[in-house]
PDB file of N, CA and C in Angstrom:
ATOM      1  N   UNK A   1       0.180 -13.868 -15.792  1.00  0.00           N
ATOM      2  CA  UNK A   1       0.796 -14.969 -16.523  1.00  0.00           C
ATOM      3  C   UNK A   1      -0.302 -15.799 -17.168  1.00  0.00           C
ATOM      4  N   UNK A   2      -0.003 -16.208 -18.412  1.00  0.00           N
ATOM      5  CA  UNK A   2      -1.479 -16.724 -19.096  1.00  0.00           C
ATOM      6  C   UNK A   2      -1.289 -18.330 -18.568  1.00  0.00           C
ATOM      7  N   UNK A   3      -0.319 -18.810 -18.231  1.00  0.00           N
ATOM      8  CA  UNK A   3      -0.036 -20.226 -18.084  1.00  0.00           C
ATOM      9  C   UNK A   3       0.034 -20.638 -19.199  1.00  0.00           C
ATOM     10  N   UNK A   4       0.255 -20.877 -20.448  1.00  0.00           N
ATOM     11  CA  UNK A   4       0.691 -20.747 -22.167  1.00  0.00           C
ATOM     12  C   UNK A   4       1.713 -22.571 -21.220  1.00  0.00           C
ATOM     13  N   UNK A   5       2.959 -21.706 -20.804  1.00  0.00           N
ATOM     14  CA  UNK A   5       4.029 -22.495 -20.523  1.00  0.00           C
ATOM     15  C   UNK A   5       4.018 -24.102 -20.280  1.00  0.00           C
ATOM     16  N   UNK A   6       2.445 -24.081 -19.942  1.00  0.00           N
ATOM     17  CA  UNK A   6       2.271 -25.382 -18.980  1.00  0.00           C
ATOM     18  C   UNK A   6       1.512 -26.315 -20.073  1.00  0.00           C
ATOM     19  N   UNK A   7       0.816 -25.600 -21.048  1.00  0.00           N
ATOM     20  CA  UNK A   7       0.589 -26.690 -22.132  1.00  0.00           C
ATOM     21  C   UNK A   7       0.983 -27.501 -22.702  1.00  0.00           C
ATOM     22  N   UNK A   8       0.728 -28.894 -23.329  1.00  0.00           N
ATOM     23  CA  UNK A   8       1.018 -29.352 -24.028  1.00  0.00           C
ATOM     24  C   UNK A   8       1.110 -29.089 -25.180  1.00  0.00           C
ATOM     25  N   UNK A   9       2.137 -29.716 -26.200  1.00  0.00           N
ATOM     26  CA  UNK A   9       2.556 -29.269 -27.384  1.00  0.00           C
ATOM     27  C   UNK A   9       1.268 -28.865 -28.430  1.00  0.00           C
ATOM     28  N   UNK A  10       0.154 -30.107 -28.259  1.00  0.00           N
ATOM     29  CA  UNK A  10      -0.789 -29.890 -28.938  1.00  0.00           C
ATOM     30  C   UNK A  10      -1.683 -28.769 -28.686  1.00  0.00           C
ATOM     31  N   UNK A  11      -2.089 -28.711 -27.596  1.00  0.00           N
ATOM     32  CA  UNK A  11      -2.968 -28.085 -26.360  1.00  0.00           C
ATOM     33  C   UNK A  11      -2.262 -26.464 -27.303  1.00  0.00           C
ATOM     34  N   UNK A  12      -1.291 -26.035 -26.733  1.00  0.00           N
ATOM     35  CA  UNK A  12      -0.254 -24.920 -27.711  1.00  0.00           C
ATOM     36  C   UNK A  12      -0.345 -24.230 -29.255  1.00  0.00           C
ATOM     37  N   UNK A  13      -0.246 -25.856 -30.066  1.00  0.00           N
ATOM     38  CA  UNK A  13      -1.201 -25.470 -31.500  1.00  0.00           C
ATOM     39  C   UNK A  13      -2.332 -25.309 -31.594  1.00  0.00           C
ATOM     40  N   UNK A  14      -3.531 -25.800 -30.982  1.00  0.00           N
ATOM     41  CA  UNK A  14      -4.154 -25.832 -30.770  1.00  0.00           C
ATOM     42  C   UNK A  14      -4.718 -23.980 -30.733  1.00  0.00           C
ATOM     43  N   UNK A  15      -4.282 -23.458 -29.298  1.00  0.00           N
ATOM     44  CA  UNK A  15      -4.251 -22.086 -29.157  1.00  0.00           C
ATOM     45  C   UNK A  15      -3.903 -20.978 -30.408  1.00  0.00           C
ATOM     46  N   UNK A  16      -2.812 -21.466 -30.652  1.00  0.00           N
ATOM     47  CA  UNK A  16      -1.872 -20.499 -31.559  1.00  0.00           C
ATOM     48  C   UNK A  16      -2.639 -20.864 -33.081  1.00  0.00           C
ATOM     49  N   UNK A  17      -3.024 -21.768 -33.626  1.00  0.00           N
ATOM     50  CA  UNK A  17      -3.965 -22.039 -34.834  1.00  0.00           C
ATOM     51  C   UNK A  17      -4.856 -21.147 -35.065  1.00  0.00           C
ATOM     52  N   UNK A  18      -4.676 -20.389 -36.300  1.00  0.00           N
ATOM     53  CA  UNK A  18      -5.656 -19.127 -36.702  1.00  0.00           C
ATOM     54  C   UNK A  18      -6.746 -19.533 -37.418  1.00  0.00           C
ATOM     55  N   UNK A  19      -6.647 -21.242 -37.569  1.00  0.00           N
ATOM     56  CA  UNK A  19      -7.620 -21.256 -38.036  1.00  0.00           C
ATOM     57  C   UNK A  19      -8.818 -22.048 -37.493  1.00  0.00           C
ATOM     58  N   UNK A  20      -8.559 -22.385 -36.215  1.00  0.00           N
ATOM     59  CA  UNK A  20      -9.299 -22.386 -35.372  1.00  0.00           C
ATOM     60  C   UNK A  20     -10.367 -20.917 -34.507  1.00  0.00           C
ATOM     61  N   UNK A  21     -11.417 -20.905 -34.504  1.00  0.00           N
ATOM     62  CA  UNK A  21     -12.404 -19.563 -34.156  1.00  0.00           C
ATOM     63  C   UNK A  21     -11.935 -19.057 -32.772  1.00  0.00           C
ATOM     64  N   UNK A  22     -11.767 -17.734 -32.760  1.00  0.00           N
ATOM     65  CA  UNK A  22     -11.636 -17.142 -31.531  1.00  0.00           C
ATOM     66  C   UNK A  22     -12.451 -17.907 -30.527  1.00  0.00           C
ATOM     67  N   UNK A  23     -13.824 -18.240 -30.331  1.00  0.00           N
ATOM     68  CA  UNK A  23     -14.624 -18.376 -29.309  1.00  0.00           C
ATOM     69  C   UNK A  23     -14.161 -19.628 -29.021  1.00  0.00           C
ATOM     70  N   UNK A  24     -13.640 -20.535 -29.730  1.00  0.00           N
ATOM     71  CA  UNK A  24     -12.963 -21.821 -29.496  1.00  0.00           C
ATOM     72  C   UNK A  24     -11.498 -22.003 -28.577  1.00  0.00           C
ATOM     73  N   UNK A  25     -11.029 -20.782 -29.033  1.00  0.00           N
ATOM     74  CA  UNK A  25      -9.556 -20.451 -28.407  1.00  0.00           C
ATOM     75  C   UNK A  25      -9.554 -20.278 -26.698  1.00  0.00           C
ATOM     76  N   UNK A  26     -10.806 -19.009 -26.774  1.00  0.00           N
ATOM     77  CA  UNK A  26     -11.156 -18.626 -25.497  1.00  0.00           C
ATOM     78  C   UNK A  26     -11.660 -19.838 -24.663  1.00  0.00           C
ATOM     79  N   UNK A  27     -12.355 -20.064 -24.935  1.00  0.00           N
ATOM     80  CA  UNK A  27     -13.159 -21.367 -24.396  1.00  0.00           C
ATOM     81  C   UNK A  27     -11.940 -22.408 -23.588  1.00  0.00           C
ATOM     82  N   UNK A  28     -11.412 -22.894 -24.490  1.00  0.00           N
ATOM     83  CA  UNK A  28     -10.255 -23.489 -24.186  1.00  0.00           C
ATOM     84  C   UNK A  28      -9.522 -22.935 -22.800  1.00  0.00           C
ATOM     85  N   UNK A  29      -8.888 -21.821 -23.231  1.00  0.00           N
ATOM     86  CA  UNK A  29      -8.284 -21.031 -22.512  1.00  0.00           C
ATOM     87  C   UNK A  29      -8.924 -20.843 -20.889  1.00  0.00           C
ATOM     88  N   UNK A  30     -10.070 -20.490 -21.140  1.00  0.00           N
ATOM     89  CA  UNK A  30     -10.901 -20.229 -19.750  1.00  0.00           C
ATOM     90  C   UNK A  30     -11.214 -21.604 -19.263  1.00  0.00           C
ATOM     91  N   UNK A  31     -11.138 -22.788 -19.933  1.00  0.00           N
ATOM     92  CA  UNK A  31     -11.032 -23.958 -18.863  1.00  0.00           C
ATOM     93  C   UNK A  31      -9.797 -24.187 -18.420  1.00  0.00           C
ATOM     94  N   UNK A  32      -8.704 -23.771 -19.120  1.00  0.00           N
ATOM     95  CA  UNK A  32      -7.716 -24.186 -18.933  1.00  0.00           C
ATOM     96  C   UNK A  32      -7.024 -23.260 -17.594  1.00  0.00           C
ATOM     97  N   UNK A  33      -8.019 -22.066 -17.265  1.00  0.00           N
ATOM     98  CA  UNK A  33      -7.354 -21.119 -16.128  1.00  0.00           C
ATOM     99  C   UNK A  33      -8.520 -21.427 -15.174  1.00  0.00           C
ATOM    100  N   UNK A  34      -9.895 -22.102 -14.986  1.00  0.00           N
ATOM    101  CA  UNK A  34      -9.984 -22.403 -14.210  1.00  0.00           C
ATOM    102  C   UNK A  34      -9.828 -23.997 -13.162  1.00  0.00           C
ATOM    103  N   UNK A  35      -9.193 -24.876 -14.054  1.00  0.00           N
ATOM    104  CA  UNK A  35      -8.683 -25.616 -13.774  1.00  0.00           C
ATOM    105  C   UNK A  35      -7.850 -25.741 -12.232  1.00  0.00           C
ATOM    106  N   UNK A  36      -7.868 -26.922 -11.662  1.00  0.00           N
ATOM    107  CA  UNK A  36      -7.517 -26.764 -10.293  1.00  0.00           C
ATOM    108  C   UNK A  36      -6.211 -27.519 -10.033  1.00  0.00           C
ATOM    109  N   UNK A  37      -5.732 -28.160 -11.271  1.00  0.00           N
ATOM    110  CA  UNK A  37      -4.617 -28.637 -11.285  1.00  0.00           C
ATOM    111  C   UNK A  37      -4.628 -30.216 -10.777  1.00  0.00           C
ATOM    112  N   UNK A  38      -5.824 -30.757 -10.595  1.00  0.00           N
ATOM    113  CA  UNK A  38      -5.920 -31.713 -10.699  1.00  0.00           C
ATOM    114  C   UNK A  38      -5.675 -32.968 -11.511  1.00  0.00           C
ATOM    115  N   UNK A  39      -5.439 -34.385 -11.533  1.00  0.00           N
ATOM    116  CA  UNK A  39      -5.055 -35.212 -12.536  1.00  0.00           C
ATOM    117  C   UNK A  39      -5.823 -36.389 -12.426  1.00  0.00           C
ATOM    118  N   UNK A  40      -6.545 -36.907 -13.283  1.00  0.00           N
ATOM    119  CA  UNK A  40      -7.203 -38.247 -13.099  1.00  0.00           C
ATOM    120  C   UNK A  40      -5.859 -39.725 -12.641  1.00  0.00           C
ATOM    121  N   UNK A  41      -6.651 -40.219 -11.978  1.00  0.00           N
ATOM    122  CA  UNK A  41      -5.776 -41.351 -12.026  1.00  0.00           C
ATOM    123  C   UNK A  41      -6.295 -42.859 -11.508  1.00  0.00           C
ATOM    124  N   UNK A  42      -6.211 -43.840 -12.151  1.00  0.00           N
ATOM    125  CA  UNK A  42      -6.737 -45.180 -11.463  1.00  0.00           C
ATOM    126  C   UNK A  42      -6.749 -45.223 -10.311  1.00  0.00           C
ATOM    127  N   UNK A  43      -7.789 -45.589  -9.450  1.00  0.00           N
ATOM    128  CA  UNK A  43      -7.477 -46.476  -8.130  1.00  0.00           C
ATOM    129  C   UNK A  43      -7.944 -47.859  -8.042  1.00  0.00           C
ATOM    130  N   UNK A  44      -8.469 -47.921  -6.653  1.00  0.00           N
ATOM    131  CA  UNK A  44      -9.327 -49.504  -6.821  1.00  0.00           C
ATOM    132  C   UNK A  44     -10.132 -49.170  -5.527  1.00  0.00           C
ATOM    133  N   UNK A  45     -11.260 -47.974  -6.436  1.00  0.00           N
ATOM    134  CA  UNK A  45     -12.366 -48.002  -5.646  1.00  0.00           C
ATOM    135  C   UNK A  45     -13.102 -48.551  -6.770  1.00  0.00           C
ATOM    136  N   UNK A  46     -14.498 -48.179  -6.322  1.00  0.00           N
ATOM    137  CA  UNK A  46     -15.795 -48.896  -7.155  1.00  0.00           C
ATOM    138  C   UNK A  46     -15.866 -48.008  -8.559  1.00  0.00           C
ATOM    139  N   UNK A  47     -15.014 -46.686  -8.185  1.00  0.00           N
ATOM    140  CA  UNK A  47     -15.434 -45.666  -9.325  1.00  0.00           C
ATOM    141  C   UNK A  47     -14.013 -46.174 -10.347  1.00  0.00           C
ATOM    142  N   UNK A  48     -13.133 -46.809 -10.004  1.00  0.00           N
ATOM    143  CA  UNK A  48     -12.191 -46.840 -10.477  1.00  0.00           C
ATOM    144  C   UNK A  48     -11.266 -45.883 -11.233  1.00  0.00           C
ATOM    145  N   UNK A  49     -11.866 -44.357 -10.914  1.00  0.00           N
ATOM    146  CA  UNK A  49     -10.807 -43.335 -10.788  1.00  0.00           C
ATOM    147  C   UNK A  49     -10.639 -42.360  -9.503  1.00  0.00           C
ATOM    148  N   UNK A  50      -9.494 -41.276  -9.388  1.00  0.00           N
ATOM    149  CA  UNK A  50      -9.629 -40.237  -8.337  1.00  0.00           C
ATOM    150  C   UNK A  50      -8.390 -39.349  -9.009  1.00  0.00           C
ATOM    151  N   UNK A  51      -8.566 -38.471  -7.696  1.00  0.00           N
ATOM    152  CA  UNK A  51      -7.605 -37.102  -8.188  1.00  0.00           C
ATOM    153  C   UNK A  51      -6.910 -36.962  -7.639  1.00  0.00           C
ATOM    154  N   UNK A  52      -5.378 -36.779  -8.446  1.00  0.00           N
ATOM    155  CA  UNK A  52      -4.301 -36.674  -7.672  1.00  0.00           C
ATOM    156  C   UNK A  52      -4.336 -34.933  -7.877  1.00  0.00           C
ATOM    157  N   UNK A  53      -3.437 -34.215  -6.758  1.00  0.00           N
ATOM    158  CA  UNK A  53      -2.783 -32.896  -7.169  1.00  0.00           C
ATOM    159  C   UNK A  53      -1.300 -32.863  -6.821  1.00  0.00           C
ATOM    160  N   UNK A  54      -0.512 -33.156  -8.116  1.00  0.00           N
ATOM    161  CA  UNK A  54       0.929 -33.411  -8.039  1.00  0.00           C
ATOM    162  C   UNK A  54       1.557 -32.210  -6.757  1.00  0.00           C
ATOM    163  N   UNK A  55       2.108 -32.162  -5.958  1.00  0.00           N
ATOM    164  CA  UNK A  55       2.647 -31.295  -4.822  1.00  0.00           C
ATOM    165  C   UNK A  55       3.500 -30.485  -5.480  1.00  0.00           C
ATOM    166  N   UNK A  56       3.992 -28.981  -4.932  1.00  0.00           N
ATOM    167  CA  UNK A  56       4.913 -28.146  -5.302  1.00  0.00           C
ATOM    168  C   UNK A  56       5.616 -28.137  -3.959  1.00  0.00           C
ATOM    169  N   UNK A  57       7.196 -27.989  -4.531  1.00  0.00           N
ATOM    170  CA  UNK A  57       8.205 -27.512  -3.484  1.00  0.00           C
ATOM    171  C   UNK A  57       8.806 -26.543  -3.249  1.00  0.00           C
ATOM    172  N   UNK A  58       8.754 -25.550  -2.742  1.00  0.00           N
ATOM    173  CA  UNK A  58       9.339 -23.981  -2.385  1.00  0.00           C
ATOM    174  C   UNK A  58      10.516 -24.277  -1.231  1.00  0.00           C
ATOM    175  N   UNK A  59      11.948 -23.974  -2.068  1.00  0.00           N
ATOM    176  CA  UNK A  59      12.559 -23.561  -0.710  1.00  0.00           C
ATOM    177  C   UNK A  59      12.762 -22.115  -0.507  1.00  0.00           C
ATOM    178  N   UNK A  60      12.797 -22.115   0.769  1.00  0.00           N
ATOM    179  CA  UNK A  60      13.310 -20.217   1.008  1.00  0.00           C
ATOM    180  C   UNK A  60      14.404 -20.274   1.645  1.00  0.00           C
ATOM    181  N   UNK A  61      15.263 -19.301   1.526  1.00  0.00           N
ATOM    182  CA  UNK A  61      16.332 -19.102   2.135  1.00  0.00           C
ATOM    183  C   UNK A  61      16.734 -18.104   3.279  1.00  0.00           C
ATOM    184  N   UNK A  62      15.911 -17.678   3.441  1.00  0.00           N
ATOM    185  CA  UNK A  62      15.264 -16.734   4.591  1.00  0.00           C
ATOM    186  C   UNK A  62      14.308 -16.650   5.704  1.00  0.00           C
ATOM    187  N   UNK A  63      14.380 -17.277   7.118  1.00  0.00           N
ATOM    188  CA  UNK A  63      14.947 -18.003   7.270  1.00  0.00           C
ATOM    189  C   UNK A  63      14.924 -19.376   6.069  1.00  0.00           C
ATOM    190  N   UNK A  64      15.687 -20.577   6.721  1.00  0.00           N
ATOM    191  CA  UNK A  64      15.744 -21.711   5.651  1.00  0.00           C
ATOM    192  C   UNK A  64      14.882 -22.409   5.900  1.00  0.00           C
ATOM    193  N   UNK A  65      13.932 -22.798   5.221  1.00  0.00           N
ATOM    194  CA  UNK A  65      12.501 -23.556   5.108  1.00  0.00           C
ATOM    195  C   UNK A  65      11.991 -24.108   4.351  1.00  0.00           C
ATOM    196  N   UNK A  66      11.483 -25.679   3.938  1.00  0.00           N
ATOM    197  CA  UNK A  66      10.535 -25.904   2.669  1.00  0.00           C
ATOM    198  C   UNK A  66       9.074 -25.812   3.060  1.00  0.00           C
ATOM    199  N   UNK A  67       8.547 -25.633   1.954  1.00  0.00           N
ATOM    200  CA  UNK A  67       7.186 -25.496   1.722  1.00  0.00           C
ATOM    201  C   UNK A  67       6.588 -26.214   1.144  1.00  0.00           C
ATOM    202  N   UNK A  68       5.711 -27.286   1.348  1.00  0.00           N
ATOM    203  CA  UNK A  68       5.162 -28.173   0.443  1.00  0.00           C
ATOM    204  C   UNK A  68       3.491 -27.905  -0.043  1.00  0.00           C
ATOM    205  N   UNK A  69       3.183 -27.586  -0.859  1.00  0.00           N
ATOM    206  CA  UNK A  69       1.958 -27.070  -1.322  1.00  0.00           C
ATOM    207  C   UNK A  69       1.191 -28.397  -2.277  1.00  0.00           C
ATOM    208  N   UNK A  70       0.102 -28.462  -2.264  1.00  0.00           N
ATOM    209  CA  UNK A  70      -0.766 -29.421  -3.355  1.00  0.00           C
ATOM    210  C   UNK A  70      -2.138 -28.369  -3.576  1.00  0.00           C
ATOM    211  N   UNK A  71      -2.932 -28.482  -4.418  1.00  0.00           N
ATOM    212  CA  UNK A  71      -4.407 -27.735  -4.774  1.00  0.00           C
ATOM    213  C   UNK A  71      -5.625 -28.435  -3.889  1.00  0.00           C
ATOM    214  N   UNK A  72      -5.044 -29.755  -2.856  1.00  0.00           N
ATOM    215  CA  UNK A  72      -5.826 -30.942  -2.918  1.00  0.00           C
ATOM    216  C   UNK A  72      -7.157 -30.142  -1.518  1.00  0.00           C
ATOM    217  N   UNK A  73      -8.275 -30.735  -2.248  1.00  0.00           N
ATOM    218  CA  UNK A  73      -9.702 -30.544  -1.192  1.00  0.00           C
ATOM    219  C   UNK A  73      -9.275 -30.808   0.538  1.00  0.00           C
ATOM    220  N   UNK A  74      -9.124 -31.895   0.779  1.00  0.00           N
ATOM    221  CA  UNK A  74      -8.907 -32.584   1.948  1.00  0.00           C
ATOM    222  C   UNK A  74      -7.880 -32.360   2.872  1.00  0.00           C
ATOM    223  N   UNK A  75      -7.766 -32.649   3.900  1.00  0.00           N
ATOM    224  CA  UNK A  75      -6.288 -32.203   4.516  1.00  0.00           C
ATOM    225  C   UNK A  75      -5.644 -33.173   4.281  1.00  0.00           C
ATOM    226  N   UNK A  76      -4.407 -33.423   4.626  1.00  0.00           N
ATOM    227  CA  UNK A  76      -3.288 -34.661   3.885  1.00  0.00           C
ATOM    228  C   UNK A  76      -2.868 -34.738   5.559  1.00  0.00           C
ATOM    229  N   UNK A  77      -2.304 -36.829   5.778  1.00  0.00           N
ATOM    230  CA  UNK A  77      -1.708 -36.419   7.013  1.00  0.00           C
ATOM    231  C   UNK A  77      -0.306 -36.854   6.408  1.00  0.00           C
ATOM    232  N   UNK A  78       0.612 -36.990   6.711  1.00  0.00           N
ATOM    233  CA  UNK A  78       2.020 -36.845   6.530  1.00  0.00           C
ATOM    234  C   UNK A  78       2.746 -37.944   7.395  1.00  0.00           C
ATOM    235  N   UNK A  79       3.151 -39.066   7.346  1.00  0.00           N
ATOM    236  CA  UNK A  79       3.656 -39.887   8.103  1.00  0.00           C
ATOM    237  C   UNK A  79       5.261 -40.181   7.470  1.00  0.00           C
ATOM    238  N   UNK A  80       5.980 -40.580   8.258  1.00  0.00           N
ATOM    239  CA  UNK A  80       7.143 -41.033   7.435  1.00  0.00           C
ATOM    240  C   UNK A  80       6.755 -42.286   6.951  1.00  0.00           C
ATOM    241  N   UNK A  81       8.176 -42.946   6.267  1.00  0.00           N
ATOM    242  CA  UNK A  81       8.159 -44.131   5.570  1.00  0.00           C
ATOM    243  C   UNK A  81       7.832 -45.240   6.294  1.00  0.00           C
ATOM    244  N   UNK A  82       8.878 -44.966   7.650  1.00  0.00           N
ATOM    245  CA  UNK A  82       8.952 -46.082   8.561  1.00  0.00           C
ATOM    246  C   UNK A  82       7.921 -46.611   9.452  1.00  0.00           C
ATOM    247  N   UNK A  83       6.538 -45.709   9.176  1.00  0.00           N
ATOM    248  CA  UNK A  83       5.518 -45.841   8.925  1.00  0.00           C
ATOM    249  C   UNK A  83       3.858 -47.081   8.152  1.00  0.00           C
ATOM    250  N   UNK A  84       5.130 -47.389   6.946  1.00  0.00           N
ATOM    251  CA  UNK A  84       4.535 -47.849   5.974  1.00  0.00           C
ATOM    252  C   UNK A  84       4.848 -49.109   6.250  1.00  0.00           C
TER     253      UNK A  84
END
């Protein structure tokens, strides 16, 4: 799967533009597949950014189970709300 799907509209023309140079296309492309799915985002450290990795949800129906997946470095701990 080239991941095409997940681009943005521009990101898309961008690709598909013939008149943009092959080595430009590729280039693109090969950052765009090694990418970790990461997202910048404000915090309020000193660096005043960090990385989120938006989570995926898998259910199965066999047995019945979710799966919660992220790309993220670190381990995550998981608390409920009532928690907070």
């Amino acid at each position: 799967m080239s991941g095409r799907h997940e681009l943005t509209h521009h990101a898309l023309e961008l690709v598909e533009d013939e008149t943009v140079p092959d080595r430009v296309r590729q280039q693109f492309l090969s950052a765009r597949h090694s990418w970790d799915g990461a997202q910048l985002i404000g915090t309020e450290t000193a660096i005043g950014l960090g990385r989120l990795w938006p989570p995926v949800i898998h259910l199965f129906t066999h047995p019945p189970r979710l799966h919660l997946g992220a790309g993220n470095t670190h381990p995550l701990e998981l608390r409920s709300m009532e928690a907070w």
